[in-house]
Protein backbone atom coordinates (compact mmCIF):
# COMPACT_ATOMS: atom_id res chain seq x y z
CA UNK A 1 11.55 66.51 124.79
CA UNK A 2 8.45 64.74 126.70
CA UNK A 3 9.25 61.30 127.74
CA UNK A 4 7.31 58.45 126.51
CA UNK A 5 5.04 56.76 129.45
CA UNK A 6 5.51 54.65 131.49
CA UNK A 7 2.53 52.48 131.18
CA UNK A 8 -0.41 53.11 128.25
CA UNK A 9 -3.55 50.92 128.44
CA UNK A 10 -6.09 51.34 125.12
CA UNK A 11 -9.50 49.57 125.38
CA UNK A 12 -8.62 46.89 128.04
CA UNK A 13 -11.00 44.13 129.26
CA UNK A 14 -10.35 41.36 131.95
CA UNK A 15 -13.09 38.55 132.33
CA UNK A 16 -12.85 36.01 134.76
CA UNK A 17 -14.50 32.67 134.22
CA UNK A 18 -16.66 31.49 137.58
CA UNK A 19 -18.12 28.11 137.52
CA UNK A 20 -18.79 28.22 133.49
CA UNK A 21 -20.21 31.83 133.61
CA UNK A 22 -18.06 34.96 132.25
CA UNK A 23 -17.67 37.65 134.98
CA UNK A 24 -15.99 40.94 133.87
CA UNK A 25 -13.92 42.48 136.17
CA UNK A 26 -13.12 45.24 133.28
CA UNK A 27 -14.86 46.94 130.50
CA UNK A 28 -12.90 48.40 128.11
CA UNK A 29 -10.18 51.29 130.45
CA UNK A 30 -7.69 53.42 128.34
CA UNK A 31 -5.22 55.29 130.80
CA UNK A 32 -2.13 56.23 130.33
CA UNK A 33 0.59 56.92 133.25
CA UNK A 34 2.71 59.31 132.54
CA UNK A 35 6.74 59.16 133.76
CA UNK A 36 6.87 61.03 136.91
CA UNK A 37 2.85 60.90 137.71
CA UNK A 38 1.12 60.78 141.13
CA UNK A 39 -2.11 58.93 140.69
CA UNK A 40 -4.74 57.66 142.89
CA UNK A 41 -6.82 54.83 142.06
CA UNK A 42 -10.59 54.95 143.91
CA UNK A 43 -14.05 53.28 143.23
CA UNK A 44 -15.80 51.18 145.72
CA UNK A 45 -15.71 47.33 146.02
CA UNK A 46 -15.80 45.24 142.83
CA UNK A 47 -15.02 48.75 141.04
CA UNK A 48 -12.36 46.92 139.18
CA UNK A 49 -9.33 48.94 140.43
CA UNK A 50 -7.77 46.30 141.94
CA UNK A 51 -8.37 44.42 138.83
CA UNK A 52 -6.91 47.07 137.08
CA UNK A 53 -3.87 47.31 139.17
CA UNK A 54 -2.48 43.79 139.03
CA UNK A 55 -2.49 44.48 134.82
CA UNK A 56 -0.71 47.88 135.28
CA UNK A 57 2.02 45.80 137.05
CA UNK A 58 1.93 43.08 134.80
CA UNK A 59 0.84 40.52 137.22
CA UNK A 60 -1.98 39.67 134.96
CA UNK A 61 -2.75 39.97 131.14
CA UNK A 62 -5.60 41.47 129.67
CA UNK A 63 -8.21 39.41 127.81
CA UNK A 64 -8.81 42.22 124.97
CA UNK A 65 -7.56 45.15 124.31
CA UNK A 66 -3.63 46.80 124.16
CA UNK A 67 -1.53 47.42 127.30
CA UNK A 68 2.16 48.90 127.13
CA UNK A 69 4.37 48.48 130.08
CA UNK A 70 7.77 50.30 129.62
CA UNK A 71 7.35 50.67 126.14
CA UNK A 72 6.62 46.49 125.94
CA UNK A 73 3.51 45.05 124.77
CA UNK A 74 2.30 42.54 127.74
CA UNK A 75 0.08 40.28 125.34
CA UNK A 76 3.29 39.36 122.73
CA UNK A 77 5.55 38.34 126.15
CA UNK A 78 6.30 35.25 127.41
CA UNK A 79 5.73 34.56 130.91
CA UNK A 80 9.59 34.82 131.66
CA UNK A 81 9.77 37.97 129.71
CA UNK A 82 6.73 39.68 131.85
CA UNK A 83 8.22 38.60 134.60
CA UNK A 84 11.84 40.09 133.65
CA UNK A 85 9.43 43.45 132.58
CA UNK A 86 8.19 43.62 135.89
CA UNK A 87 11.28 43.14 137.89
CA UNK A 88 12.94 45.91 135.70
CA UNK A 89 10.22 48.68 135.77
CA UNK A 90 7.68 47.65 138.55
CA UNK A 91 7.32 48.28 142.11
CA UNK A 92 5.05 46.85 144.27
CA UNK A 93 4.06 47.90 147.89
CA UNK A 94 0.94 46.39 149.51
CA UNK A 95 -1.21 46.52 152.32
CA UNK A 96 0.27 44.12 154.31
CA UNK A 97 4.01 44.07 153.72
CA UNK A 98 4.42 40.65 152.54
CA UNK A 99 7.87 40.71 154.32
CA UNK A 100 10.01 37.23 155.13
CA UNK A 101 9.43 37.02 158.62
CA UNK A 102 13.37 35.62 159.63
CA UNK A 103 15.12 37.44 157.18
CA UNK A 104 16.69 41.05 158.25
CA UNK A 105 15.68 44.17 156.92
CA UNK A 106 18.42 44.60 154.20
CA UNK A 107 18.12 41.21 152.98
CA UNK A 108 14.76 41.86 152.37
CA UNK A 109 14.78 44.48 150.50
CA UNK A 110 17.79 43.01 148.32
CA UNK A 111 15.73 40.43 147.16
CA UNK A 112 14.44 41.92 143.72
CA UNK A 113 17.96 42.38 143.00
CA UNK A 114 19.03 38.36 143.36
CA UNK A 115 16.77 38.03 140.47
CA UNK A 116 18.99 40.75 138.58
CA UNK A 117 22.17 38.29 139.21
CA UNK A 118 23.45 41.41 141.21
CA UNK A 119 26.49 40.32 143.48
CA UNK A 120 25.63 39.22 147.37
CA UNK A 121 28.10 42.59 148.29
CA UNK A 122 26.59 44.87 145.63
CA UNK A 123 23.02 43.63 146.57
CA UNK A 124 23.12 44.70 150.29
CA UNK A 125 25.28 47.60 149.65
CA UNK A 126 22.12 48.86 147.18
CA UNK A 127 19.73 47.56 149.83
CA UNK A 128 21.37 49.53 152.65
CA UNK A 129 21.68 52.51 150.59
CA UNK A 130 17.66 52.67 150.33
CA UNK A 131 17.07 51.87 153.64
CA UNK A 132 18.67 54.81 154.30
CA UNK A 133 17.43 56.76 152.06
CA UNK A 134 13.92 55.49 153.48
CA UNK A 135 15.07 56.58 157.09
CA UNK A 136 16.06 53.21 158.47
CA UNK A 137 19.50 53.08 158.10
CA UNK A 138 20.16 52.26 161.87
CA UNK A 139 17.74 49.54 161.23
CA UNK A 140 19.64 47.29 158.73
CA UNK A 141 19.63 43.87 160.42
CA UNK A 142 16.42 44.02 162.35
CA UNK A 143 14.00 41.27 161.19
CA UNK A 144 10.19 42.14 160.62
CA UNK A 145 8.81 41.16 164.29
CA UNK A 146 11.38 43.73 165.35
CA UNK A 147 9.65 46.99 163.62
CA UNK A 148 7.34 48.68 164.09
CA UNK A 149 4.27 48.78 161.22
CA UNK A 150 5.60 52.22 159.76
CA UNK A 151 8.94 50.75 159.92
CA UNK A 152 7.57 47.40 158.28
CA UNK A 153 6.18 49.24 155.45
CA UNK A 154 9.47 51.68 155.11
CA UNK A 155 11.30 48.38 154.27
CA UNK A 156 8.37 47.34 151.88
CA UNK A 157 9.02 50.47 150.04
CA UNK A 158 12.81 50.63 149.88
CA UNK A 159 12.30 46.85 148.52
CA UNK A 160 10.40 48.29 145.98
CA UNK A 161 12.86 51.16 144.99
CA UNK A 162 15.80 48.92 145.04
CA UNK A 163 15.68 48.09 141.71
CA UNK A 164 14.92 51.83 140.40
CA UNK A 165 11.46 51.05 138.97
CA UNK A 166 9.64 53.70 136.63
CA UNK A 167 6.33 52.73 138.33
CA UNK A 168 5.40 52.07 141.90
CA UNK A 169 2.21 50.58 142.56
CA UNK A 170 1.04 50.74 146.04
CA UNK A 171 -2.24 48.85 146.81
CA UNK A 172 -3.59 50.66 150.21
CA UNK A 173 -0.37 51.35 151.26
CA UNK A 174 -2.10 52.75 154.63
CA UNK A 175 -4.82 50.38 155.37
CA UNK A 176 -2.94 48.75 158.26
CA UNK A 177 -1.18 51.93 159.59
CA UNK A 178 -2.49 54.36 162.29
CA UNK A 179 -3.32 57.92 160.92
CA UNK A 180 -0.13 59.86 162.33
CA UNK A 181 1.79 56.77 160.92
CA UNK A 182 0.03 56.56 157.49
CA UNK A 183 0.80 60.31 156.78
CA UNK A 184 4.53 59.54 157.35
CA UNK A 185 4.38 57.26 154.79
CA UNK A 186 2.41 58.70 152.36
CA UNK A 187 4.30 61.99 152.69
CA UNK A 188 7.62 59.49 152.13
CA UNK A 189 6.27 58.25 149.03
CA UNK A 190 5.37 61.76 147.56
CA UNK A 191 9.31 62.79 148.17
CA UNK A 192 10.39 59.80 146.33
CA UNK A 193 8.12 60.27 143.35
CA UNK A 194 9.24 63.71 143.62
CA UNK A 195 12.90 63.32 143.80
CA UNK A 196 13.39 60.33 141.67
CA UNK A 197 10.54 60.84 139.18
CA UNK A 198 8.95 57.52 139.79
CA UNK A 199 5.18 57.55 139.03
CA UNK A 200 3.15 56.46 141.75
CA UNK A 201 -0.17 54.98 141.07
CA UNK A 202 -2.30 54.30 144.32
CA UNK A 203 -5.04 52.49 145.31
CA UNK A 204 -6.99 53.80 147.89
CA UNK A 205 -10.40 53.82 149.51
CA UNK A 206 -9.61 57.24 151.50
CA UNK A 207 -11.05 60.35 150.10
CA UNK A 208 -8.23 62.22 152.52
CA UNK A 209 -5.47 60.03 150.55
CA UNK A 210 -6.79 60.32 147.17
CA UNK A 211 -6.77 63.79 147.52
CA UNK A 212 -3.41 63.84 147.85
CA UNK A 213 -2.70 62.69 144.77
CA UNK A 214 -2.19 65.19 141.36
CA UNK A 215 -4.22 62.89 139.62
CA UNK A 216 -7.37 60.79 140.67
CA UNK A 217 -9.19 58.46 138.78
CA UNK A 218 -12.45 57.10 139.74
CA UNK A 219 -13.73 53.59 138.78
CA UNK A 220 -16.64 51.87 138.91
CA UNK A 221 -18.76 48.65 137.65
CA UNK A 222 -15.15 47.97 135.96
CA UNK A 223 -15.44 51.26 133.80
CA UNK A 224 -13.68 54.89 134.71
CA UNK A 225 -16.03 56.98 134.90
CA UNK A 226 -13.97 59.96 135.84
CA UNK A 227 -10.28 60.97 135.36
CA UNK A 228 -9.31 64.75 136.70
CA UNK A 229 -6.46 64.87 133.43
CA UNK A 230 -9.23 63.78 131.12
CA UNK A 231 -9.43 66.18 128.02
CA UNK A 232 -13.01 68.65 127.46
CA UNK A 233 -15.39 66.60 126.54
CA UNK A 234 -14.42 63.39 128.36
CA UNK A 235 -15.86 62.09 132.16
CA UNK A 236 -13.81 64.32 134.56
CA UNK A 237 -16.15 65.08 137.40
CA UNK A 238 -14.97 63.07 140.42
CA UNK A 239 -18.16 63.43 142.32
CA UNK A 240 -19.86 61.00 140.22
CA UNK A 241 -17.87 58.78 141.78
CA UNK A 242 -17.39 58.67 145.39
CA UNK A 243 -14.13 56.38 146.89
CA UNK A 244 -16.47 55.30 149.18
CA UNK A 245 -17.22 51.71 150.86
CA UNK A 246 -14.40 49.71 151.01
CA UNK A 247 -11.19 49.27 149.25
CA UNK A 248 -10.73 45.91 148.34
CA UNK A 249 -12.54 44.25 145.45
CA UNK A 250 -12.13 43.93 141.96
């Protein structure tokens, strides 16, 4: 019995308005990410793939169009709801961290769960638990400035898996990593979508990354114009669309 997935987007738009004048961002993407996928995310600059990432993980809406996160419609929640949807089936790990700075390693990754209302002893017994699952078990009470970045961004991830998403979204979860490094960590994340089923979705800029992935999907001028699980008949040729300059952008 196939599971249902994890996020579904049909038709979906996002236009920002700049100084009076309409600017899409997106054009009308269908995707959907199935439970358990391993996706990366590529297109240059203002491709729209960051765009599209902050509406897979529901930290935006779409302005048309249908977009399904855990089997909830985003456009009939209210902002407390979304927020409780994201908390329950996202993960987020980005570029740079984003860790509190005086806080310890284990009470940084129990944060997602004080917004649960899990117990202060339950909450860093979970956190610890993921740290060491992450490798950094003997590194429970060391603050930020006291890791290294590999370590930093172990602790980002574990923060993210604390709550036992069904989606991890990692937004160039290398950029600020050196190569040996980077590898580490990507090879960490494919155990954990491996082991736990998570689906990872990726954004990346690095053709060397993307590859990595069992699914790419290549975006640009806020379209996709190529998806390697797209059916006959539909744009599937990745070389029309080369992860090339850049990784930021829209």
């Amino acid at each position: 019995m196939s599971r249902a997935p994890a996020i579904e987007a049909v038709d979906v738009s996002r236009t920002y308005q700049l100084d009076g004048v309409s600017v899409p961002a997106l054009r009308g993407v269908s995707l959907t990410v199935g439970a358990g996928d391993y996706v990366a995310l590529i297109g240059p600059s203002g491709s729209g793939k960051s765009t599209l990432m902050h509406l897979l993980g529901g930290l935006d809406r779409p302005t048309a169009g249908r977009l399904v996160i855990g089997g909830r419609e985003v456009g009939t929640l209210s902002p407390p709801e979304l927020a409780r949807l994201r908390n329950e089936t996202i993960g987020f790990v980005f570029q740079a961290f984003h860790l509190l700075p005086r806080t310890s390693a284990v009470d940084n990754v129990a944060l997602p769960l004080v917004y649960r209302g899990v117990g202060a002893r339950q909450r860093r017994e979970r956190a610890a638990a993921m740290l060491g699952r992450v490798g950094l078990g003997h590194r429970l009470h060391h603050r930020p400035n006291q890791l290294s970045g590999g370590e930093q961004q172990r602790v980002a991830i574990a923060r993210a898996l604390v709550t036992d998403p069904t989606v991890l979204l990692a937004d160039e979860p290398t950029g600020n990593l050196d190569s040996t490094t980077g590898a580490a960590v990507l090879e960490l994340l494919e155990r954990l979508n491996t082991e736990s089923g998570v689906a990872l979705v990726m954004v990346t800029h690095d053709a060397e990354v993307a590859a990595r992935a069992r699914r790419r999907i290549a975006m640009r001028d806020g379209v996709v114009v190529a998806d390697s699980a797209a059916l006959p008949g539909e744009a599937s040729v990745l070389g029309e669309a080369r992860p090339a300059d850049g990784g930021g952008g829209r």
